[in-house]
Protein backbone atom coordinates (compact mmCIF):
# COMPACT_ATOMS: atom_id res chain seq x y z
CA UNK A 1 68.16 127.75 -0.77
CA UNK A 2 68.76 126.52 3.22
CA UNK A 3 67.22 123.18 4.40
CA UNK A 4 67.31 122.75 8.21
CA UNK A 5 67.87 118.50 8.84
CA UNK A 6 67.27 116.67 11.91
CA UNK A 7 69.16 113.47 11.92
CA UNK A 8 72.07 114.85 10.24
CA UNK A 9 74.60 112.43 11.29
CA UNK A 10 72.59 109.49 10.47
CA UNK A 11 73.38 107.12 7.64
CA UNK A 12 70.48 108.74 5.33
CA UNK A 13 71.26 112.26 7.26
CA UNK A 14 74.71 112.41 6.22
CA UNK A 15 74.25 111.29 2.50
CA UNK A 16 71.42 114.12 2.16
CA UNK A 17 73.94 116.60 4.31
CA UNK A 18 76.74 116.23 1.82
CA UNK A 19 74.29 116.02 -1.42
CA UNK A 20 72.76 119.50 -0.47
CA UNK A 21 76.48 121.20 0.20
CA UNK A 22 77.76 119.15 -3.22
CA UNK A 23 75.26 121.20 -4.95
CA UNK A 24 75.30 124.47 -3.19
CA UNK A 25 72.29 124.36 -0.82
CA UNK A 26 73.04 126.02 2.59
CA UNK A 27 72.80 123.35 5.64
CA UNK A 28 71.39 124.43 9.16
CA UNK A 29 70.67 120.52 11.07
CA UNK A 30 69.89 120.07 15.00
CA UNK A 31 71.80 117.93 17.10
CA UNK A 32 71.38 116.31 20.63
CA UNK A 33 75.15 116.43 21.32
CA UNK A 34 76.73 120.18 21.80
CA UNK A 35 79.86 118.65 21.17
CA UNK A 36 78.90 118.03 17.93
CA UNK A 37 77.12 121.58 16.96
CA UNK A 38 79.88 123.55 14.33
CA UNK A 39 79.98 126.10 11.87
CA UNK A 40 81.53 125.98 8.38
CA UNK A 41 80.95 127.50 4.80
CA UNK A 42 76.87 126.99 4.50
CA UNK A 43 76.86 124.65 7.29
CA UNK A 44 75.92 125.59 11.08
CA UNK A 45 74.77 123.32 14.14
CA UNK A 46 72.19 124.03 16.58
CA UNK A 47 70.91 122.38 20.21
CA UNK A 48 67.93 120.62 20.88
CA UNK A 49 66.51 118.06 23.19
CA UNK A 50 62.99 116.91 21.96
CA UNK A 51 62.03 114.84 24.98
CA UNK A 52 62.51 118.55 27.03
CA UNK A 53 61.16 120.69 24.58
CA UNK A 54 64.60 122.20 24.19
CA UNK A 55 64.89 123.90 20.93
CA UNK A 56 67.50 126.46 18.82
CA UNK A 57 64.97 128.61 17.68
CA UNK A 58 67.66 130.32 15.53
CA UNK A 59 67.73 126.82 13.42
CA UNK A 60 64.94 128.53 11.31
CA UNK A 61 66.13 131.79 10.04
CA UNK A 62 66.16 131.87 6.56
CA UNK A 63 64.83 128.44 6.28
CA UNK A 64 63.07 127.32 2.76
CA UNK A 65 62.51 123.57 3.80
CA UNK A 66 62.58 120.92 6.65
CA UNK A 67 64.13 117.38 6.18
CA UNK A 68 63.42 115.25 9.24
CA UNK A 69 65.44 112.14 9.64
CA UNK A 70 65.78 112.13 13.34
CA UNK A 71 64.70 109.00 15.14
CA UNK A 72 65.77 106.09 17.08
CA UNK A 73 67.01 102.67 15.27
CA UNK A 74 63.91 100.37 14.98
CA UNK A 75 67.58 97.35 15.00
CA UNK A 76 67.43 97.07 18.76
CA UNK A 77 65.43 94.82 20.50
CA UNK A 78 61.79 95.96 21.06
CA UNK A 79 61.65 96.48 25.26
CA UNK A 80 58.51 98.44 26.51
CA UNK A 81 61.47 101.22 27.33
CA UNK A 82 62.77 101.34 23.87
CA UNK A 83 59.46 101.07 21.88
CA UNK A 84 58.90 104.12 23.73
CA UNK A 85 61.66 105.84 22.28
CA UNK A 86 61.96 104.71 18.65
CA UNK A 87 58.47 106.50 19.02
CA UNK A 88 59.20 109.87 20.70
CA UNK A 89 62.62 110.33 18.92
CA UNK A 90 60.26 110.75 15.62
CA UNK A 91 57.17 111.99 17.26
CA UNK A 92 58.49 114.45 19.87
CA UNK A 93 60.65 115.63 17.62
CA UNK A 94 58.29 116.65 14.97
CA UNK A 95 55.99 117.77 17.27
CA UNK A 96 58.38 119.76 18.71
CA UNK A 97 59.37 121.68 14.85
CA UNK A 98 55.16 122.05 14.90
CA UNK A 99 54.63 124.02 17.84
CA UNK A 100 57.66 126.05 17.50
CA UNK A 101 56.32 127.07 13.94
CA UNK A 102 52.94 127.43 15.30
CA UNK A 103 54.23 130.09 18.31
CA UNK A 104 56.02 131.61 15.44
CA UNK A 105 52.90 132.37 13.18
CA UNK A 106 50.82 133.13 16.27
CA UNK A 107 53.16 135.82 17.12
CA UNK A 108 53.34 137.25 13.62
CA UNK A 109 57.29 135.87 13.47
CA UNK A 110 58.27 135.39 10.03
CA UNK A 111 58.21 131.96 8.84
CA UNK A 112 60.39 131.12 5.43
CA UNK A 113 59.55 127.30 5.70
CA UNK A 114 57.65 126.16 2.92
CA UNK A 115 58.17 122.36 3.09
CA UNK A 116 59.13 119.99 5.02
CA UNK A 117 59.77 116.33 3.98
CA UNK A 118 60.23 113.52 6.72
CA UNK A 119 61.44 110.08 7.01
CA UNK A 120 58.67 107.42 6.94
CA UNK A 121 58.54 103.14 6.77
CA UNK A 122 57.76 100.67 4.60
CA UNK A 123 57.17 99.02 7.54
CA UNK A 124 53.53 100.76 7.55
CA UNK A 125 52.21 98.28 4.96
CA UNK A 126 51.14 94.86 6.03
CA UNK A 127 53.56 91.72 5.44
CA UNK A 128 52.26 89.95 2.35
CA UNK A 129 54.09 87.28 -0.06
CA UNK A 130 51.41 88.48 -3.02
CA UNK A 131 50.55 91.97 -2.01
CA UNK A 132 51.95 94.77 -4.40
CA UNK A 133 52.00 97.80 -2.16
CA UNK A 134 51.67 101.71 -3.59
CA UNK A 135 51.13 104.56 -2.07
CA UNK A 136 47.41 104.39 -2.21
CA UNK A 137 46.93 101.16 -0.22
CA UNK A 138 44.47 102.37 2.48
CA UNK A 139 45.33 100.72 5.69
CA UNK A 140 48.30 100.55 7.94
CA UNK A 141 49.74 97.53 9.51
CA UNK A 142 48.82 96.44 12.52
CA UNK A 143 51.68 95.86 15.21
CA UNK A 144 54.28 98.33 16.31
CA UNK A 145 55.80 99.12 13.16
CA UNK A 146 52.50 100.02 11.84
CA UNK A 147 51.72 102.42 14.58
CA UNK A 148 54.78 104.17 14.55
CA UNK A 149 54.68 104.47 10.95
CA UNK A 150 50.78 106.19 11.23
CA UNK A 151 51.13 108.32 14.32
CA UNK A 152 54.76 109.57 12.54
CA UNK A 153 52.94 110.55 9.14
CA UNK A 154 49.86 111.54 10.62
CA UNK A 155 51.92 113.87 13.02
CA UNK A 156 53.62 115.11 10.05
CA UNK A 157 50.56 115.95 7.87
CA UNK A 158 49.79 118.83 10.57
CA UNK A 159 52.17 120.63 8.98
CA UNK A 160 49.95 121.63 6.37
CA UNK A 161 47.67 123.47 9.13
CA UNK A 162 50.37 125.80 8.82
CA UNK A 163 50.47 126.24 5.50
CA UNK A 164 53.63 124.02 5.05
CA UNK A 165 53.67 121.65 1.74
CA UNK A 166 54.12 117.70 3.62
CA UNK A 167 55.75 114.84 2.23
CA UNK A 168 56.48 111.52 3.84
CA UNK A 169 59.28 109.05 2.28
CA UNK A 170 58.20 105.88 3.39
CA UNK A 171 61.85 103.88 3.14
CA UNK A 172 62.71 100.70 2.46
CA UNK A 173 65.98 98.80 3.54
CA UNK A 174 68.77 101.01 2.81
CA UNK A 175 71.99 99.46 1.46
CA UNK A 176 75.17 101.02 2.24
CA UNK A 177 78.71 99.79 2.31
CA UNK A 178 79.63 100.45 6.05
CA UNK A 179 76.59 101.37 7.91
CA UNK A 180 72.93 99.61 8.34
CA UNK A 181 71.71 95.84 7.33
CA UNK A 182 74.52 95.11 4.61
CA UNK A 183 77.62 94.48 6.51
CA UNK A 184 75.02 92.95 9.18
CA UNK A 185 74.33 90.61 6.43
CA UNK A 186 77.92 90.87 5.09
CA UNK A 187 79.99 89.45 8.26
CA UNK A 188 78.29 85.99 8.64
CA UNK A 189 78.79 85.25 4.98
CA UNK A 190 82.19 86.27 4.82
CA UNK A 191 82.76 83.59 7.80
CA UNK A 192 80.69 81.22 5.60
CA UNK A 193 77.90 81.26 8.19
CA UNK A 194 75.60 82.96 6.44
CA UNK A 195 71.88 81.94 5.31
CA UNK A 196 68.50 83.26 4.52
CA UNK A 197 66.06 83.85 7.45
CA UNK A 198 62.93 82.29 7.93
CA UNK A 199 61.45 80.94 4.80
CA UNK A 200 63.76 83.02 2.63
CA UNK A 201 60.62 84.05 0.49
CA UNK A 202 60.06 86.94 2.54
CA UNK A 203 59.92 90.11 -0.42
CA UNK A 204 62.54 92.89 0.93
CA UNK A 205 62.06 96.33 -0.66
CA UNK A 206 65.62 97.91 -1.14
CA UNK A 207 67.46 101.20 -2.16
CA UNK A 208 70.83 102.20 -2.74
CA UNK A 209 72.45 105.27 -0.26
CA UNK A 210 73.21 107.04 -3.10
CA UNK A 211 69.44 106.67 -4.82
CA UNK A 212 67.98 107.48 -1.78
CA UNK A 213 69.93 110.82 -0.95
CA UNK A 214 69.13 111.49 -4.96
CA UNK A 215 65.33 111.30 -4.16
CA UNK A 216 65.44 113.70 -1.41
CA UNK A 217 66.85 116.23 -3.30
CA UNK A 218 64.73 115.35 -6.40
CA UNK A 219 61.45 115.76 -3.69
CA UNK A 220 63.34 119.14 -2.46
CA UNK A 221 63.81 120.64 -5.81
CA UNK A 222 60.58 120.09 -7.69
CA UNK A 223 58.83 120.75 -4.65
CA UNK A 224 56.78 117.45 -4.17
CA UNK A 225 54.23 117.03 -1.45
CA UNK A 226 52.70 113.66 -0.51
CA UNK A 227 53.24 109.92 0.09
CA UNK A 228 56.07 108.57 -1.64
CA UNK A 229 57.99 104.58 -1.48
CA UNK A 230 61.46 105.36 -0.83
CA UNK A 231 62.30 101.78 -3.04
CA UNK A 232 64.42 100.81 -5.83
CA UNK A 233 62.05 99.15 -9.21
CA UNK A 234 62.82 95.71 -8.32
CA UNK A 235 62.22 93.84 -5.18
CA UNK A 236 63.55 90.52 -4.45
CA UNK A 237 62.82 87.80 -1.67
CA UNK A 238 65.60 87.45 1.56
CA UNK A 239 66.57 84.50 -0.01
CA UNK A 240 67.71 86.25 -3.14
CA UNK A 241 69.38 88.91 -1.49
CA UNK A 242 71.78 86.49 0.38
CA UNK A 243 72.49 84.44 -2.52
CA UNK A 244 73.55 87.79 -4.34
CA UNK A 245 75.73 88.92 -1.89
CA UNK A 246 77.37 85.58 -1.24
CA UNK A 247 78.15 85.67 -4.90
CA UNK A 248 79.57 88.85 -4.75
CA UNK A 249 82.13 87.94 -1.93
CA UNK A 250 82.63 84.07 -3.66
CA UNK A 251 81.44 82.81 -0.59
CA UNK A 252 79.77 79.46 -0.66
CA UNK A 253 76.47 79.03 1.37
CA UNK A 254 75.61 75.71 3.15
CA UNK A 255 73.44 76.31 5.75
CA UNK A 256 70.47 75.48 6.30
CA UNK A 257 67.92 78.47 6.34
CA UNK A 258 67.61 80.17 9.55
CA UNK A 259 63.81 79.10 11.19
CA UNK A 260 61.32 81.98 12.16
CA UNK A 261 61.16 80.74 15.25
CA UNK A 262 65.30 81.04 16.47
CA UNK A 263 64.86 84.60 14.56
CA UNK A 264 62.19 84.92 17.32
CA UNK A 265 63.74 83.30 20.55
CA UNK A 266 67.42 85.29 19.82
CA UNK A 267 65.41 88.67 18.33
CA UNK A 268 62.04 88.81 20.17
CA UNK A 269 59.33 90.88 18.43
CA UNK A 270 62.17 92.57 16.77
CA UNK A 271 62.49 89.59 14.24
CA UNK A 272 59.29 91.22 13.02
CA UNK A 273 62.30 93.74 11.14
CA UNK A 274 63.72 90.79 9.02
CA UNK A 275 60.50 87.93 8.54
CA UNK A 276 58.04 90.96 7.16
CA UNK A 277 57.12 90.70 3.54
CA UNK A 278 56.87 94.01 1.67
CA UNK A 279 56.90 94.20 -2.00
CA UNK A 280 56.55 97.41 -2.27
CA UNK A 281 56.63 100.12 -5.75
CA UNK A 282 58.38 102.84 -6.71
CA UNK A 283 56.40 103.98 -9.82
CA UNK A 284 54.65 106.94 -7.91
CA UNK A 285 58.65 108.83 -7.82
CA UNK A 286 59.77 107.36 -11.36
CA UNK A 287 56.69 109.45 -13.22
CA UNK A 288 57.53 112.24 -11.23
CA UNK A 289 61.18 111.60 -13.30
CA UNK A 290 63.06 110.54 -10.97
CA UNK A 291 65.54 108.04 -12.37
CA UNK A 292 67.25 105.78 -9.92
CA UNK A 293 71.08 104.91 -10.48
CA UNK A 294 71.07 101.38 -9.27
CA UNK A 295 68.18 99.09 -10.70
CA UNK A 296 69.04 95.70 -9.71
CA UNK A 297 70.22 94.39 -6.80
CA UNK A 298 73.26 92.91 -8.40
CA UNK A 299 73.86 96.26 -9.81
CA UNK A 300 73.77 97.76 -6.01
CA UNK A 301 75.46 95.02 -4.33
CA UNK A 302 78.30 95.03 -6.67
CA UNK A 303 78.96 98.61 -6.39
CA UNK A 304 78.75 98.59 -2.44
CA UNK A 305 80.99 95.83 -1.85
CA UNK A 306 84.24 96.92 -4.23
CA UNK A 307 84.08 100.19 -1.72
């Protein structure tokens, strides 16, 4: 088996990268940087540029399934300039692996990809403190995150004009010892500075790095096509989280919670990231028999932070 991944060197990227090559499965990913394109045992770089068009074509050969993780970090405050391109880094670029595949059937090339299997957001369900969200809810959210989240899946779905099975991994916050929102949330506790934000009673929708790599390779494998929450069984509310952590480190906390509104005057529409409430399920992947490693949050936390 060969998997081409976008996003490679990304904190989900890298987890999936070293997953497939634990177990065997040949690696072909794309990069933006030629200084970082290189060639070992079942693992080759490639070139592209998806805001030029600018694409490798010799990414594909021999390839049995797509895992797109490329795209901008949504953790950077929300200008018109960089809404823009936490957009086209997910859009472009899928668009991009579309049409290439497209020329390639038009011109009777041989195409081996069968699957592909992208990145998507929790972020695409409304906030709610009572809503329990599957994959079935109907709607998307409105806002940016909501759009981005649509025009990413919907863009993705195409695929199957081609005869390629889709899936979409709509992911929650990922927790991870040295990249992403834990040691974000980490530092100010350690200082004893830490608190929860807003109301605290915001639901947060969590998975372990090492569950969510898992669940790629468990959608790879048995071949699954559709819409599935990238989420560990049990949510909990911000407030829960940060008491968990602070725990974890024997920190004390004392402050006050942080108000919405300083989220908002320090954040901008960004604080939209960390004041959302999703509550989101994961019994869609669990029947398919996936079994997730780390259940709880105490479980996940405690694991991260000995590391």
């Amino acid at each position: 088996m060969k998997v081409l991944i976008t996003g490679a060197t990304g904190l989900v990227g890298k987890a999936v990268t070293q997953l497939c090559r634990d177990q065997g499965i040949s690696v072909h990913y794309l990069t933006t940087s030629k200084k970082k394109i290189v060639e070992a045992s079942n693992y080759k770089g490639f070139y592209w540029n998806p805001s030029e068009g600018i694409l490798d074509e010799n990414c594909f050969e021999d390839v049995d399934t797509i895992i797109h993780l490329a795209g901008a970090s949504i953790a950077q405050r929300w200008t018109e300039k960089n809404k823009q391109s936490i957009k086209d880094s997910r859009i472009k670029s899928a668009t991009l692996l579309y049409l290439t595949l497209e020329r390639f059937r038009e011109k009777n090339h041989p195409v081996s990809v069968k699957h592909i299997i992208t990145a998507s957001a929790i972020g695409g369900y409304p906030s709610s403190s009572t809503k329990y969200y599957d994959e079935k809810y109907p709607t998307y959210a409105s806002g940016f995150l909501g759009e981005v989240v649509q025009e990413w899946e919907e863009t993705v779905i195409k695929f199957q004009q081609l005869d390629i099975l889709t899936t979409c991994v709509r992911t929650g916050i990922i927790l991870d010892a040295k990249e992403g929102a834990l040691p974000k949330m980490v530092t100010p506790i350690q200082w004893a500075a830490g608190s929860p934000l807003g109301n605290g009673q915001q639901w947060q929708s969590w998975i372990h790095i090492e569950d969510m790599a898992r669940l790629y390779m468990h959608i790879l494998k048995n071949e699954l096509g559709g819409i599935y929450n990238g989420v560990a069984p049990n949510p909990i509310t911000n407030e829960k989280l940060t008491k968990v952590i602070a725990r974890t480190l024997k920190k004390p906390l004392f402050l006050p919670k942080l108000p919405a509104f300083v989220l908002k005057s320090i954040l901008g529409k960004m604080a939209t990231i960390v004041l959302e409430s999703q509550k989101v399920s994961s019994e869609k992947i669990r029947e398919t028999g996936f079994v997730f490693h780390y259940t709880s949050i105490d479980m996940a936390i405690a694991d991260l932070l000995k590391k």
